[in-house]
Protein backbone atom coordinates (compact mmCIF):
# COMPACT_ATOMS: atom_id res chain seq x y z
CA UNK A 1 83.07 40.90 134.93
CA UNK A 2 80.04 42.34 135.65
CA UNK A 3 79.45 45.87 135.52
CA UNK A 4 77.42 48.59 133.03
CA UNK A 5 80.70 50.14 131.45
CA UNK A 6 79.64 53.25 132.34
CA UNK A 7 82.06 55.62 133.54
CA UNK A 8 81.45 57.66 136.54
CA UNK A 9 82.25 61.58 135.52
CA UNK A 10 81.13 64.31 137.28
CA UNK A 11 79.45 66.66 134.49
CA UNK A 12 79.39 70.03 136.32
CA UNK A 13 83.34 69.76 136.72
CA UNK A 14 83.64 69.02 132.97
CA UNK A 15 81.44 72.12 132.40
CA UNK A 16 83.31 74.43 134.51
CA UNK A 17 86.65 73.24 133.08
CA UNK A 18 85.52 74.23 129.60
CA UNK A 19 83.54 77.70 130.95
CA UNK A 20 87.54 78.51 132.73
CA UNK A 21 89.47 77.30 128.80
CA UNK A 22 86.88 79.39 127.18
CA UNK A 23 87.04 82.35 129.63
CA UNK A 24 91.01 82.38 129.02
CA UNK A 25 90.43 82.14 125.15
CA UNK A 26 88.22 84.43 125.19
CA UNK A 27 88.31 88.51 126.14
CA UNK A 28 84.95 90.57 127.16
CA UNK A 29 84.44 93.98 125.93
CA UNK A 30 84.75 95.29 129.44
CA UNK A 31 87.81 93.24 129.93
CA UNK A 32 89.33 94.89 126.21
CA UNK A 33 88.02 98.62 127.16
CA UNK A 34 89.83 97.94 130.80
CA UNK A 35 93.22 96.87 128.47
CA UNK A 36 92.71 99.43 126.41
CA UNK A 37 92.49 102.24 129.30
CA UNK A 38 95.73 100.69 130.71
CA UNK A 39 97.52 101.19 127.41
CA UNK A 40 96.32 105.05 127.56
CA UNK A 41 97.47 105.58 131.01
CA UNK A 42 101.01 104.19 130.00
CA UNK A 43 100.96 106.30 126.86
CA UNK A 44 100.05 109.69 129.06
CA UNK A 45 102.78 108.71 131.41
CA UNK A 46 105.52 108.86 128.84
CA UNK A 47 104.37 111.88 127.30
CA UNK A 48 104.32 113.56 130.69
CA UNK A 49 107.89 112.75 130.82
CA UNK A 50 108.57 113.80 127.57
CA UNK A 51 107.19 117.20 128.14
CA UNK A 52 109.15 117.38 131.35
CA UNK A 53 112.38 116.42 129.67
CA UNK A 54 111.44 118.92 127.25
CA UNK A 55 110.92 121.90 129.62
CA UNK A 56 114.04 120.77 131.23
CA UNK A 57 115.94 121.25 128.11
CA UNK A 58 114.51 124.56 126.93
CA UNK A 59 115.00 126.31 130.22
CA UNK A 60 118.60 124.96 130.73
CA UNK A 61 121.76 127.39 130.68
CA UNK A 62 123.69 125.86 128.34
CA UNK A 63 123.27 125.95 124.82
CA UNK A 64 124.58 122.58 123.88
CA UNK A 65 121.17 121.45 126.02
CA UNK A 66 118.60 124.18 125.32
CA UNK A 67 119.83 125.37 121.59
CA UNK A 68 119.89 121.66 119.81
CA UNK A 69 116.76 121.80 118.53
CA UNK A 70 117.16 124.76 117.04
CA UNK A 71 120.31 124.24 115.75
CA UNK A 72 119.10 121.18 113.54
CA UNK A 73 116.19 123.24 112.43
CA UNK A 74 118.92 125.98 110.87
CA UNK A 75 121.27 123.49 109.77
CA UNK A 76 118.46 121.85 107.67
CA UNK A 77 117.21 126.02 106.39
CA UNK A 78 121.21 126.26 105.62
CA UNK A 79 121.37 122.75 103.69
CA UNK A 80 117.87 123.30 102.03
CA UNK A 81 119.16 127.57 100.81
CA UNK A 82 122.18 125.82 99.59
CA UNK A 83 120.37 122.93 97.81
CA UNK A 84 117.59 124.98 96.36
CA UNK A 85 119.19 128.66 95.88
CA UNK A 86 122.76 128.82 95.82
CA UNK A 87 123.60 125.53 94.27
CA UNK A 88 121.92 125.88 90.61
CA UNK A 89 123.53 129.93 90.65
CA UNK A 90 126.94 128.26 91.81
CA UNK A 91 126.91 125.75 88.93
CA UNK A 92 125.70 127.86 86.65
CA UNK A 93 128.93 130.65 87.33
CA UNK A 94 130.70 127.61 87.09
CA UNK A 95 129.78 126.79 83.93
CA UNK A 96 130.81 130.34 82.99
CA UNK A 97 133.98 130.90 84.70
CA UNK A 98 135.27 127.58 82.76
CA UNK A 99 133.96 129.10 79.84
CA UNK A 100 135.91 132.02 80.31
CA UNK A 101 139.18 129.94 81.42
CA UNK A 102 139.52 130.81 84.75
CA UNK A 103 138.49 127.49 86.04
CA UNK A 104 140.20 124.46 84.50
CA UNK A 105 137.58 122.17 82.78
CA UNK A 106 138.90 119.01 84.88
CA UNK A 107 137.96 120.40 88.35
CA UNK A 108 134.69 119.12 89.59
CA UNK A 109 131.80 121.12 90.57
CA UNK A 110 130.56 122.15 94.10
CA UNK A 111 128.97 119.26 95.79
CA UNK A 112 125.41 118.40 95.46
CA UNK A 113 123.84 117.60 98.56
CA UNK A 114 122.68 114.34 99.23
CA UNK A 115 118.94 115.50 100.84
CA UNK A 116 117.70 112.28 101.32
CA UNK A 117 118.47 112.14 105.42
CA UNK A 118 117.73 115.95 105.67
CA UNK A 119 114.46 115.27 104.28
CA UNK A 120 114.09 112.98 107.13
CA UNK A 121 114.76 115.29 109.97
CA UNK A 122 112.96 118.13 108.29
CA UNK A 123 109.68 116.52 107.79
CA UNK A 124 109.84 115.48 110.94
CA UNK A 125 110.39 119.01 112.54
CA UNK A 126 108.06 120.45 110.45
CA UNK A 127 105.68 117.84 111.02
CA UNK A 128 106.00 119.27 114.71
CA UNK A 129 105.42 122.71 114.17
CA UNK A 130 102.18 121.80 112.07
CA UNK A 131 100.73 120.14 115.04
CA UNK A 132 101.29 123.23 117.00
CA UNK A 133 99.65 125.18 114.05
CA UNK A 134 97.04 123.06 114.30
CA UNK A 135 96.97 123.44 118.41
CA UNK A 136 96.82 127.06 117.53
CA UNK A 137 93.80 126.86 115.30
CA UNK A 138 92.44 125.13 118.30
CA UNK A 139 93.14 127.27 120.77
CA UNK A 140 95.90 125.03 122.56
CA UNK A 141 97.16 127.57 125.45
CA UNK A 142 101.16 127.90 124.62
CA UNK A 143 102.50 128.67 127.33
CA UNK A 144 101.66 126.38 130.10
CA UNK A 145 102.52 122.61 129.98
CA UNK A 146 98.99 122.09 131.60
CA UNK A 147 96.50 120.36 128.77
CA UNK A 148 93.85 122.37 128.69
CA UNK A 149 90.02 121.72 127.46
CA UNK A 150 89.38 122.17 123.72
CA UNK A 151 87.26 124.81 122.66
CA UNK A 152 83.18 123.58 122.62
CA UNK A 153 81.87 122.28 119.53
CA UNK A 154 78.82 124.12 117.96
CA UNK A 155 76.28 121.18 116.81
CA UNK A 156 74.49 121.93 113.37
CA UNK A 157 71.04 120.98 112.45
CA UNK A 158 71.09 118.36 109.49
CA UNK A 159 69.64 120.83 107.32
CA UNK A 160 72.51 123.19 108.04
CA UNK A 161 74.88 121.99 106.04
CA UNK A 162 76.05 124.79 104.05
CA UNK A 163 77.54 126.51 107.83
């Protein structure tokens, strides 16, 4: 058994075989700004949508499809007046009209609202309408569905830092 015991392996295959793991284990910035554009594009696309669907809905004839969002925004104003207003007056005529005797003492007080969900829904709409305040303070064009440019930015000196 003659022979060296070496073992014949071609080196630049064994190189490129570890360059092609590493290249799949590993993502380039370019490669992560390219995924990251992607992910933008899809985002855009579904709020495109969403603002069609929206305009859609406003500018249909029926009010079961145009006036919903309004309707939960005066539901909630309702729930929160009654919550916040007329609740603590009602209890507080109950308290005197079973004082008085005209309401037995066993009967239970008007319902106190559970505001946990409602808070919810509210925050959320209202959460809306301050990022259209704040598209206002910007400038944001309301009445076209078009995006338009932002207003320029003035740049400031470093030593103008009181402006």
């Amino acid at each position: 058994m003659g022979g060296t015991g070496l073992v014949n392996v071609d080196v630049g295959s064994v190189i490129t075989g570890i360059g092609n793991v590493a290249d799949n284990l590993f993502t380039s910035d370019e490669e992560r700004l390219q995924m990251a554009l992607e992910d933008k594009k899809i985002d855009a696309g579904i709020a495109t949508g969403q603002m069609a669907i929206n305009q859609a809905e406003a500018t249909h004839r029926s009010l079961f499809v145009a006036g919903w969002r309004p309707a939960i925004g005066w539901i909630c104003a309702f729930a929160m007046g009654y919550q916040f207003i007329l609740y603590p007056f009602l209890i507080w005529i109950w308290a005197i009209l079973q004082v008085k005797g005209w309401v037995p003492d066993d009967l239970a007080p008007p319902p106190v609202l559970d505001t946990t969900a409602l808070y919810t829904v509210l925050l959320g709409m209202l959460g809306i309408g301050g990022m259209r305040t704040w598209e206002k303070f910007k400038g944001v064009n309301s009445n076209s569905m078009v995006p338009t440019a932002p207003p320029p930015v003035k740049k400031k000196k470093a030593w103008q830092f009181w402006k």
